[in-house]
Protein backbone atom coordinates (compact mmCIF):
# COMPACT_ATOMS: atom_id res chain seq x y z
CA UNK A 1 104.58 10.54 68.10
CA UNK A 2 107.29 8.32 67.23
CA UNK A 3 109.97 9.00 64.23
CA UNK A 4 110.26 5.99 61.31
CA UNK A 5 112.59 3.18 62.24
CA UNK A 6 116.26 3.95 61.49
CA UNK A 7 119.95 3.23 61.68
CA UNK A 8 121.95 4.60 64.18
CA UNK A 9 125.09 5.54 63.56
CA UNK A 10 128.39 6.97 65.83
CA UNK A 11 131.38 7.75 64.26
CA UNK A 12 134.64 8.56 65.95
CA UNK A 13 136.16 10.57 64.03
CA UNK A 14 135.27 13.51 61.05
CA UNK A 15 136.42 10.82 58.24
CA UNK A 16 134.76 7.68 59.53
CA UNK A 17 131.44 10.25 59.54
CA UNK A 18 132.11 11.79 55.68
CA UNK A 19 132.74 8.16 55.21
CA UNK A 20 129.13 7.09 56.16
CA UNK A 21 127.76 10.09 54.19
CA UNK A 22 129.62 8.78 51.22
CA UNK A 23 128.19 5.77 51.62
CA UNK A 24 124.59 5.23 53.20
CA UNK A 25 121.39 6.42 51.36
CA UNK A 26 118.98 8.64 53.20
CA UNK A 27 120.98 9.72 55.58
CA UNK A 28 120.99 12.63 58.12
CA UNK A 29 123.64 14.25 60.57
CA UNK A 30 122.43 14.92 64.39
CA UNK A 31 123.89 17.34 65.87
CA UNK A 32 122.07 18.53 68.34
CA UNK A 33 118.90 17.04 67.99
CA UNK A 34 116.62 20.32 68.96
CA UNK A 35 115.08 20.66 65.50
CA UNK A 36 115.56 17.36 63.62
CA UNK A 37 114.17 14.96 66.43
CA UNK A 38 110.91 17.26 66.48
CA UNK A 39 110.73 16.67 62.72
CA UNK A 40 111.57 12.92 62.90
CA UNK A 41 108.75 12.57 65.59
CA UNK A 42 106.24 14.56 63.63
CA UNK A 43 107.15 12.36 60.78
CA UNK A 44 108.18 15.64 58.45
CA UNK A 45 111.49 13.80 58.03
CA UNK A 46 111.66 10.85 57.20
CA UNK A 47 115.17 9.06 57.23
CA UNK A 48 116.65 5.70 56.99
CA UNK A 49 119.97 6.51 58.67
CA UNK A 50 120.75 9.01 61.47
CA UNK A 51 125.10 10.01 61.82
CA UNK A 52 125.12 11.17 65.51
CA UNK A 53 128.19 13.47 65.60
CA UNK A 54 128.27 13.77 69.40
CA UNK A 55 131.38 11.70 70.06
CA UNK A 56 133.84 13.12 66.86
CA UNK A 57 136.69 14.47 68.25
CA UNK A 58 137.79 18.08 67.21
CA UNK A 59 134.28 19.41 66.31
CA UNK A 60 133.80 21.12 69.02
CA UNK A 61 136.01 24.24 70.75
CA UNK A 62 136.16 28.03 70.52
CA UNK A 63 139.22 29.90 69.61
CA UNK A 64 140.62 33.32 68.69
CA UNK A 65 143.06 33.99 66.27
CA UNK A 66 143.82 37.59 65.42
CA UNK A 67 140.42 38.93 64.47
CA UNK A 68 138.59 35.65 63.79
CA UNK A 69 137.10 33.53 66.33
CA UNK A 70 136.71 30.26 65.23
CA UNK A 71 133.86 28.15 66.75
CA UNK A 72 133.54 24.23 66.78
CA UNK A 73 130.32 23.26 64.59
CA UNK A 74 129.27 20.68 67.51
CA UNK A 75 130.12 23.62 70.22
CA UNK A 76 126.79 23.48 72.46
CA UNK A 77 124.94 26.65 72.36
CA UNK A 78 124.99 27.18 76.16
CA UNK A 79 128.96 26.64 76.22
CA UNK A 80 129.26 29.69 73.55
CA UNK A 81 126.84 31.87 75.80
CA UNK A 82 129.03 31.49 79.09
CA UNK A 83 132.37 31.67 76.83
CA UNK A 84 134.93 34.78 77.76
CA UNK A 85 135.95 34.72 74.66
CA UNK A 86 132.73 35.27 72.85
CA UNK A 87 131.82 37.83 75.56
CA UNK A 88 134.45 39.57 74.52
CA UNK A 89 134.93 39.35 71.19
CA UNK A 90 131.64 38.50 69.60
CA UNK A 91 129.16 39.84 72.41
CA UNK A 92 126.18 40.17 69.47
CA UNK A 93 125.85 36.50 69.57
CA UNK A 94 126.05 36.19 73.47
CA UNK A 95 122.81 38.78 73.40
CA UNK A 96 121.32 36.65 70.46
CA UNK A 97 121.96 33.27 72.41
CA UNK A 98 119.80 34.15 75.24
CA UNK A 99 117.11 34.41 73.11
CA UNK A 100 117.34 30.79 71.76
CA UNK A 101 114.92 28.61 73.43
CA UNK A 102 115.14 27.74 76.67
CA UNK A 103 118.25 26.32 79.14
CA UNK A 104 117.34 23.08 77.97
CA UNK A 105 117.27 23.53 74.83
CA UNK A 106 120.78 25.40 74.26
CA UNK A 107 122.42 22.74 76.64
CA UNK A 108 122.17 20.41 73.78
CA UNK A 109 121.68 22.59 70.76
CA UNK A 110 125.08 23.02 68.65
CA UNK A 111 125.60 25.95 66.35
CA UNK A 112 126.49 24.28 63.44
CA UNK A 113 123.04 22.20 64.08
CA UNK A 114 121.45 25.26 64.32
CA UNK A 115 123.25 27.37 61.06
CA UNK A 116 122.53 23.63 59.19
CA UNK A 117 118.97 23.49 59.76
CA UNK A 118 118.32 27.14 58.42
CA UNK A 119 115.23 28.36 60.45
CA UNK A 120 115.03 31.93 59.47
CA UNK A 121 113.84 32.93 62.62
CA UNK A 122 117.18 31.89 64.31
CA UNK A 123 119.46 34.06 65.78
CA UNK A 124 122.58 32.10 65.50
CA UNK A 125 122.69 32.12 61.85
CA UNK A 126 121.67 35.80 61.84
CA UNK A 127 124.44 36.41 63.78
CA UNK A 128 126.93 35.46 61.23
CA UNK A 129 125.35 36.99 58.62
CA UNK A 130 125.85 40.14 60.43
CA UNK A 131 129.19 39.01 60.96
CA UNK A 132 130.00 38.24 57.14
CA UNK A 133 131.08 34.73 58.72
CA UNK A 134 132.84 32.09 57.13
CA UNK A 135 131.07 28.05 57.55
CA UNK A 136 134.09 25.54 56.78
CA UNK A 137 132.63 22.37 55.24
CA UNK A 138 133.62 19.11 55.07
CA UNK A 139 133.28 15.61 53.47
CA UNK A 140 135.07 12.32 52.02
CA UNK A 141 136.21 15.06 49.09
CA UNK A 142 137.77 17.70 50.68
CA UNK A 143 137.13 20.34 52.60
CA UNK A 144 135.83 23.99 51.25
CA UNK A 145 134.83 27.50 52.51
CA UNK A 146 131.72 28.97 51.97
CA UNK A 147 130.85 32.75 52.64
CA UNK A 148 127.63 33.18 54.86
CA UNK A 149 126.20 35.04 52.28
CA UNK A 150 126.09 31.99 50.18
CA UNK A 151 125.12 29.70 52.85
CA UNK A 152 121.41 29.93 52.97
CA UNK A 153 119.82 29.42 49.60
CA UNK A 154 116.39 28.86 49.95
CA UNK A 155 114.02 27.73 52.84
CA UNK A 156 115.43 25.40 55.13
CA UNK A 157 117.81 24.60 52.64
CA UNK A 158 121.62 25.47 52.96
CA UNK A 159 124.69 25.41 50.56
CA UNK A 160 125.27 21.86 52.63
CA UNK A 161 125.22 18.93 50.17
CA UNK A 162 123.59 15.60 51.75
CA UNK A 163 127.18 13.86 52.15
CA UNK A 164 128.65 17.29 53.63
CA UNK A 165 128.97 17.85 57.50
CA UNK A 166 129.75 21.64 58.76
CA UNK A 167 132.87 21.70 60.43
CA UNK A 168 133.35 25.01 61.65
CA UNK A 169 132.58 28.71 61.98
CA UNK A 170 134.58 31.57 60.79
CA UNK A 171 133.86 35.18 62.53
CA UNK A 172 135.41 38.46 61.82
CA UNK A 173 135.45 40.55 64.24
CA UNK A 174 134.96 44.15 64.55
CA UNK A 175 137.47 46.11 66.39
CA UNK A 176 137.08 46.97 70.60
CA UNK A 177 134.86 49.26 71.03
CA UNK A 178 132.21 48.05 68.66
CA UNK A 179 128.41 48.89 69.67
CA UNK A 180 126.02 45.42 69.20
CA UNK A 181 122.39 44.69 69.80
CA UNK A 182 119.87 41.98 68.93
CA UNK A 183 116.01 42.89 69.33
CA UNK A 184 113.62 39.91 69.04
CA UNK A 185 110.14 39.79 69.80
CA UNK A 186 108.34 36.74 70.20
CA UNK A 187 104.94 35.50 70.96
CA UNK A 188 106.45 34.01 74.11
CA UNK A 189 110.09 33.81 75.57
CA UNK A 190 111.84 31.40 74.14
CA UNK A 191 109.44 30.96 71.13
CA UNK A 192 110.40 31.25 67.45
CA UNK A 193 110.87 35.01 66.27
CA UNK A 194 108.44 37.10 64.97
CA UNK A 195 111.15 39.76 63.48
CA UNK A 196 114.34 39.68 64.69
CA UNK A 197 117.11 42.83 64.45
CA UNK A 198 120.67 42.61 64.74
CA UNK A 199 122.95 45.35 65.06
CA UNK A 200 126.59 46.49 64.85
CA UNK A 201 127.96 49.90 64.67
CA UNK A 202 132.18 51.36 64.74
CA UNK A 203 131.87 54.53 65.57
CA UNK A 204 134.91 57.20 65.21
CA UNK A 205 134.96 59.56 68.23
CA UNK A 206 132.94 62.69 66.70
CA UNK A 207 129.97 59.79 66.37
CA UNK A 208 130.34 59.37 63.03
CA UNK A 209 129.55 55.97 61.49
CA UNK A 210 132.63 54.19 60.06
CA UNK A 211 131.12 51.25 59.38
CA UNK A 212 127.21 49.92 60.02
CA UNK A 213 125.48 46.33 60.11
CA UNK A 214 122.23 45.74 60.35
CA UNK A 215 120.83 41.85 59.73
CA UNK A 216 116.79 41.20 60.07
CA UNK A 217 115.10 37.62 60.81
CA UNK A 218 111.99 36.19 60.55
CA UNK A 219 110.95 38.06 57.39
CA UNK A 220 112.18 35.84 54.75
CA UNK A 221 113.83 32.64 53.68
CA UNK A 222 116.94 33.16 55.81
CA UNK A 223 118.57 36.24 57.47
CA UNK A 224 118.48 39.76 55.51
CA UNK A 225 121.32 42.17 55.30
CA UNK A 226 119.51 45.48 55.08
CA UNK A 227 122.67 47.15 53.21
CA UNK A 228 120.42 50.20 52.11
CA UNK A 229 120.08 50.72 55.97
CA UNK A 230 123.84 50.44 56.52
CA UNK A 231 124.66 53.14 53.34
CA UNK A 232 122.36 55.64 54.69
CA UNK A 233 123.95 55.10 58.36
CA UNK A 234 127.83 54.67 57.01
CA UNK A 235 129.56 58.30 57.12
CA UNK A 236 126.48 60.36 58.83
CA UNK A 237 126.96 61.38 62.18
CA UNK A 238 125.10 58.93 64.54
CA UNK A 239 121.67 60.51 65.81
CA UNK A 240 118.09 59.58 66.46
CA UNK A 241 117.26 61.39 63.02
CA UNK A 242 119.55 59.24 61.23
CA UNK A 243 118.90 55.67 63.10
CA UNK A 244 115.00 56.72 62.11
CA UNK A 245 115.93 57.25 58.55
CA UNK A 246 117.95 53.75 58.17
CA UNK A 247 115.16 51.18 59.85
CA UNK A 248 112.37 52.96 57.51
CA UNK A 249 114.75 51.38 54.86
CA UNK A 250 113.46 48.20 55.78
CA UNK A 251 109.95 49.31 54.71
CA UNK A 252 111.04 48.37 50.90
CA UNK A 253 111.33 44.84 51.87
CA UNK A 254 108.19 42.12 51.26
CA UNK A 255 108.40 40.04 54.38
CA UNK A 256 106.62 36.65 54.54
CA UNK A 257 103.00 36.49 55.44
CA UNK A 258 102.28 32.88 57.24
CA UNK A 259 99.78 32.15 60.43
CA UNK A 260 101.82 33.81 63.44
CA UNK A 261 101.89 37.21 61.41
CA UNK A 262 100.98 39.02 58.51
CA UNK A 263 103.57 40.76 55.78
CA UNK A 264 102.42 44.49 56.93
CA UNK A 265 102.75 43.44 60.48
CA UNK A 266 106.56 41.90 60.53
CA UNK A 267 107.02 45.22 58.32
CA UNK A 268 105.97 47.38 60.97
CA UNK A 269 108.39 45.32 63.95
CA UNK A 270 111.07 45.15 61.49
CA UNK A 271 111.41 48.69 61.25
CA UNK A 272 110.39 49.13 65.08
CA UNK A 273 113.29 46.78 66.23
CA UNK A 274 115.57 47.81 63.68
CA UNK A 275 115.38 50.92 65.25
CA UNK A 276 115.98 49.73 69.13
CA UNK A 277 119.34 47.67 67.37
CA UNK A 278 120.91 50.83 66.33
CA UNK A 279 120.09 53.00 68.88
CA UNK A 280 120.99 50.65 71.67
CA UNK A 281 123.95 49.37 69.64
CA UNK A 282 124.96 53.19 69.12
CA UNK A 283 124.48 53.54 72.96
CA UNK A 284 127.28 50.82 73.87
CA UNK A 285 129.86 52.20 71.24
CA UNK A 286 129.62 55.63 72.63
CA UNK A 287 129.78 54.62 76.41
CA UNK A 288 133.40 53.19 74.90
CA UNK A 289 134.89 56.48 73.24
């Protein structure tokens, strides 16, 4: 397959690109390429304009300042999975990252690509919801800040307006110490998600649980914060009772039902690998204490 004829376009810098937003009809930001050249070859998108972003300066980078890292929207997934600083900062979306495709594919995947296209099997934006991240927009307006939690709206469809580019990613941090852990299970490795689980846990030294994350994918539009999970973990003292207690939480949720897996069966992995999260996550924070 072949995609529909189109214009190619390569800016230089972030205005020149908001400027062709502005400006062309039909038009569409690459990235990365990993998901929208698929869909162009498929013929599922159909564009008359493509604004290749690979060669605008100061889109790409990874920084820490205090307790955010800030991440570069056209950072390339494999750079942020080798990255010291994410290591050791932000080491839930170094696990998640190695289960993104294949080498191949995260050499020239980007994570704003990825958080823009709004599979909700990835783990990249499930990561930042976890996180409570921050995506920095930007376009020939202005630029604005939108809270992850208002970033995915709807099916493939993000808070991103067609002449808007993402910029940059915003991640709090939780303190040293933190226990993480992203479960994923897959028909194959590499392939889309099934269910995915993401964990983070603080816990004081008696075990207790001062504060409790836990983000599913693969179950609905976009990533799920199960926040009745994190209540019944927050302020109990961290066991196998209570971990069992917060992923059968995630039996009140109505996942999707599509070819690759019925609703009762990404029920029954949610709660399986929302279980694995926390424990393992509860594991790493306590070999820290």
């Amino acid at each position: 397959m072949k995609p529909a004829p189109f214009d190619y376009h390569a800016p230089r810098s972030i205005e020149e690109a908001a400027g062709l937003l502005a400006s062309l009809d039909n038009a569409k930001v690459l990235a990365g390429g990993q998901s929208l050249v698929p869909m162009m070859n498929f013929r599922y998108v159909i564009i008359d304009h493509i604004v290749d972003l690979a060669k605008v300066e100061g889109l790409a980078g990874i920084s820490v300042t205090g307790a955010i890292l800030r991440i570069g929207a056209m950072t390339r997934q494999r750079d942020l999975e080798f990255s010291p600083e994410v290591a050791q900062h932000c080491p839930l979306l170094r696990e998640a990252l190695s289960h993104v495709g294949h080498r191949q594919t995260r050499n020239r995947g980007t994570i704003g690509g990825s958080l823009a296209h709004a599979d909700p099997a990835a783990e990249q934006p499930t990561v930042c919801a976890a996180h409570d991240a921050v995506i920095e927009i930007a376009s020939a307006r202005g630029t604005r800040r939108v809270p992850f939690a208002e970033f995915a709206v709807a099916f493939l469809t993000t808070a991103v307006e067609p002449d808007e580019i993402v910029t940059a990613i915003e991640i709090p941090l939780w303190p040293a110490g933190h226990g993480y852990s992203f479960h994923e299970f897959a028909r194959r490795r590499g392939d889309f998600a099934i269910v995915g689980a993401a964990a983070l846990l603080d816990l004081a030294p008696d075990q207790t649980v001062r504060r409790a994350s836990l983000t599913l994918c693969g179950i609905a539009t976009g990533p799920l914060r199960m926040t009745e999970a994190e209540q019944v973990l927050t302020g109990k003292r961290f066991d196998r009772g209570v971990a069992q207690a917060a992923a059968a939480a995630v039996k009140a949720i109505t996942p999707v039902s599509d070819i690759h897996a019925s609703a009762g069966y990404r029920r029954h992995l949610a709660e399986v690998l929302a279980f694995r999260a926390l424990r393992d996550a509860a594991a790493r924070c306590s070999a820290r204490i």
